[in-house]
Protein backbone atom coordinates (compact mmCIF):
# COMPACT_ATOMS: atom_id res chain seq x y z
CA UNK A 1 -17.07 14.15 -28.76
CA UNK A 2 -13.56 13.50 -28.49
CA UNK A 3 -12.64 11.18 -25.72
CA UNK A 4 -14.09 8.05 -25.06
CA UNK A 5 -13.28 6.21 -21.38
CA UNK A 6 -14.14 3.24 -20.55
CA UNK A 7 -14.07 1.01 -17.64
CA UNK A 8 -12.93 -2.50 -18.24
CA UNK A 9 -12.35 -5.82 -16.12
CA UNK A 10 -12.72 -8.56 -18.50
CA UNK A 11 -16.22 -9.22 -17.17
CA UNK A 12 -19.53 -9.97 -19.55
CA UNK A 13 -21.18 -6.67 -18.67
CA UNK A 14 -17.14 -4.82 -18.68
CA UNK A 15 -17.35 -6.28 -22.44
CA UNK A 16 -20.22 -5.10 -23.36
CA UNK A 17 -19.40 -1.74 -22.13
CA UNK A 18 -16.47 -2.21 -24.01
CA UNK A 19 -17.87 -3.19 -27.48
CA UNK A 20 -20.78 0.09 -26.51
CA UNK A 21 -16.96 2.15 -26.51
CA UNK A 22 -16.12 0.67 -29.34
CA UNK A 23 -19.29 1.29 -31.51
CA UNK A 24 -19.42 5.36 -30.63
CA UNK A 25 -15.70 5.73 -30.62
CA UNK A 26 -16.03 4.56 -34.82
CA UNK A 27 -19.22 6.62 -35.29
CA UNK A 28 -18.01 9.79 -34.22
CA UNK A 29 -14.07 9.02 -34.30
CA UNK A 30 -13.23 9.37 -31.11
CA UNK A 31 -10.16 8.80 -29.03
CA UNK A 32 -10.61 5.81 -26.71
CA UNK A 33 -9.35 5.76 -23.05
CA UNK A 34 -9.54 1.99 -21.36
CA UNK A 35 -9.08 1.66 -17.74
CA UNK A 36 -9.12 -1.20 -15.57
CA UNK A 37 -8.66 -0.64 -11.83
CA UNK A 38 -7.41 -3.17 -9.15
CA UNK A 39 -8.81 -2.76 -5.86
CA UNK A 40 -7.42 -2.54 -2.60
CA UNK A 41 -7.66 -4.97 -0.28
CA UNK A 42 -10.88 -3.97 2.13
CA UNK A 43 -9.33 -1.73 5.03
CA UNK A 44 -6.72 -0.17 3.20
CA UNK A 45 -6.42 3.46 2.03
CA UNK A 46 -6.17 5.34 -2.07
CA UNK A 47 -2.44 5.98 -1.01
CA UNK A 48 -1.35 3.24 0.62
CA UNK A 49 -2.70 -0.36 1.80
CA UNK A 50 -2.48 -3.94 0.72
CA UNK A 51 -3.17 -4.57 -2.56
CA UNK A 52 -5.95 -7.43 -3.12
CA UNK A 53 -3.97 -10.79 -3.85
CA UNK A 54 -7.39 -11.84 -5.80
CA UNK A 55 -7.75 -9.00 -8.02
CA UNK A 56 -4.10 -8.32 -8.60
CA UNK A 57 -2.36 -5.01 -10.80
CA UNK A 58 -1.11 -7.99 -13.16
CA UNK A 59 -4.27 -9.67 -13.62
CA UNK A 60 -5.01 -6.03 -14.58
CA UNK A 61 -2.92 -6.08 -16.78
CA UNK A 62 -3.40 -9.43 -18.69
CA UNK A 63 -7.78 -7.79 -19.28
CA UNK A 64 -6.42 -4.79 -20.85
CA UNK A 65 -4.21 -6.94 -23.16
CA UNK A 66 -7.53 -9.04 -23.68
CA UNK A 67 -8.88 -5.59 -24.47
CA UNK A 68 -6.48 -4.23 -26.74
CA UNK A 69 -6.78 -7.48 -29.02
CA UNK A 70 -10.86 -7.23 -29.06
CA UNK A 71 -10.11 -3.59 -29.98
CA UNK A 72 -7.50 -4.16 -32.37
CA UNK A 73 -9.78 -6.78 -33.91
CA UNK A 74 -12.61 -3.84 -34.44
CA UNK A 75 -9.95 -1.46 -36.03
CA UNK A 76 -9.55 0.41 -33.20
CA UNK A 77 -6.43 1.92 -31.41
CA UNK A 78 -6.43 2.98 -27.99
CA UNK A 79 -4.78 3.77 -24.90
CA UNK A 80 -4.52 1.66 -21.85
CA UNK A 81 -3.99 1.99 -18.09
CA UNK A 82 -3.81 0.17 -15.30
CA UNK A 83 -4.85 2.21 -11.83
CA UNK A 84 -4.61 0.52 -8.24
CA UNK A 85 -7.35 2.06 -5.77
CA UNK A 86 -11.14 2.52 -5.77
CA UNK A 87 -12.47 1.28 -8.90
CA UNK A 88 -14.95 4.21 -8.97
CA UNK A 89 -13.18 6.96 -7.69
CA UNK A 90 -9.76 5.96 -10.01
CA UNK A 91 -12.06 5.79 -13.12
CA UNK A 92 -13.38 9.43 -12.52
CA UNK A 93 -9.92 10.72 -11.54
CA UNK A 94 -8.39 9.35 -14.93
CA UNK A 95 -11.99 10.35 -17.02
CA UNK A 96 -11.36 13.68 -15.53
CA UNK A 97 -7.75 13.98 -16.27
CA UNK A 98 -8.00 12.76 -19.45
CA UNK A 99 -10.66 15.24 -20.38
CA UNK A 100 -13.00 12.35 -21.08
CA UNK A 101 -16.33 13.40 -22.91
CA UNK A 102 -18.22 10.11 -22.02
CA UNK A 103 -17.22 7.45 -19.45
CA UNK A 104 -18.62 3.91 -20.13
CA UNK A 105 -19.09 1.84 -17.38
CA UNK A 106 -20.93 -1.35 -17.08
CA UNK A 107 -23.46 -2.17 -14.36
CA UNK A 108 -23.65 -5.59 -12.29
CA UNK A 109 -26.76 -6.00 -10.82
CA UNK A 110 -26.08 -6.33 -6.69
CA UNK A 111 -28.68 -7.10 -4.33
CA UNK A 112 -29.95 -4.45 -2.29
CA UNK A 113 -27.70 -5.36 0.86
CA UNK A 114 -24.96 -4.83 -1.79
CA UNK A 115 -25.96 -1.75 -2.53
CA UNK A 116 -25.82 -0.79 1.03
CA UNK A 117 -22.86 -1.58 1.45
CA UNK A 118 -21.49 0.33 -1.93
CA UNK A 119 -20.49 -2.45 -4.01
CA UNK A 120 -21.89 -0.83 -7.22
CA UNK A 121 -18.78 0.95 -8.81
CA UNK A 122 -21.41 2.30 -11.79
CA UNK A 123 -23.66 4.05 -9.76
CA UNK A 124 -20.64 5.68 -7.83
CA UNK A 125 -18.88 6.79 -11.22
CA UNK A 126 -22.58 8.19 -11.82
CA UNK A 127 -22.69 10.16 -8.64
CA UNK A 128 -18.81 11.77 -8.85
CA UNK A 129 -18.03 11.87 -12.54
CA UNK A 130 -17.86 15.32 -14.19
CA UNK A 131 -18.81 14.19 -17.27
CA UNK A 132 -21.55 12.41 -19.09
CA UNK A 133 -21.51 8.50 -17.92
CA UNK A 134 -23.11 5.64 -19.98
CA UNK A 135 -24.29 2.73 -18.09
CA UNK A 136 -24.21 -0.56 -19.98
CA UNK A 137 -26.84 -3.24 -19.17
C-alpha cells in the first residue's frame, strides 16, 4: 500500500479517522493524502454556486492546519488539500487522482430521514470510490 487518503473536518469521528490514517500510514509506510472538503451551499452546482458561509474554504483550511500539527506530532508528513464541492464526490475525485490505495473516512451516525435525504458522505464515498474505503466508527 502506498497511498493513504483521508477525509478530515476537525470532527471527533474525522479524528479518529485521522489517527486510523495515521496508525497504517507508520505500519506499512505509506504516503498520506488529507482532504477536507467545504460544501456548497444547498442548491448550488460542483462548478459553480454559493459557497456555504457556515462551512467556509478558510475554516477548511484552519482543520487541515489542526491536522498537520496532530500529524506532525505522530512523526508523520503529509500532504494537504482543501476542495470546495460535494464532500463525497471531491474525496473520491482527489482518492482517485491521487492513486489512493485506501480512503479513510469517518462515519456520523444520521437518522434514517437523514439518510434519505443523503446526508451520509461515508456511505457515498463507499458507493463511488474506486478503491478500498475504511469506515471509522
Amino acid at each position: 500500500m502506498n497511498t493513504i487518503a483521508v477525509g478530515y473536518d476537525d470532527t471527533d469521528v474525522s479524528q479518529r479517522a485521522l489517527e486510523r490514517a495515521a496508525e497504517l500510514a507508520k505500519a506499512l509506510g505509506a504516503q498520506l493524502r488529507v482532504v477536507s472538503v467545504a460544501p456548497l451551499a444547498a442548491g448550488g452546482v460542483r462548478s459553480a454556486g454559493a459557497l456555504d458561509p457556515i462551512d467556509s474554504p478558510e475554516r477548511h483550511a484552519e482543520e487541515l492546519q489542526r491536522a498537520r500539527a496532530y500529524l506532525e506530532g505522530q512523526g508523520l508528513t503529509a500532504e494537504y488539500e482543501a476542495a470546495v464541492g460535494d464532500p463525497a464526490d471531491a474525496l473520491v475525485e482527489l482518492a482517485d487522482r491521487d492513486h489512493a490505495d485506501l480512503l479513510i473516512v469517518g462515519a456520523r451516525h444520521h437518522s434514517l430521514i437523514g439518510r434519505l435525504l443523503g446526508q451520509s458522505v461515508s456511505e457515498a464515498v463507499s458507493h463511488k470510490a474506486r478503491s478500498d474505503v475504511l469506515i471509522v466508527h
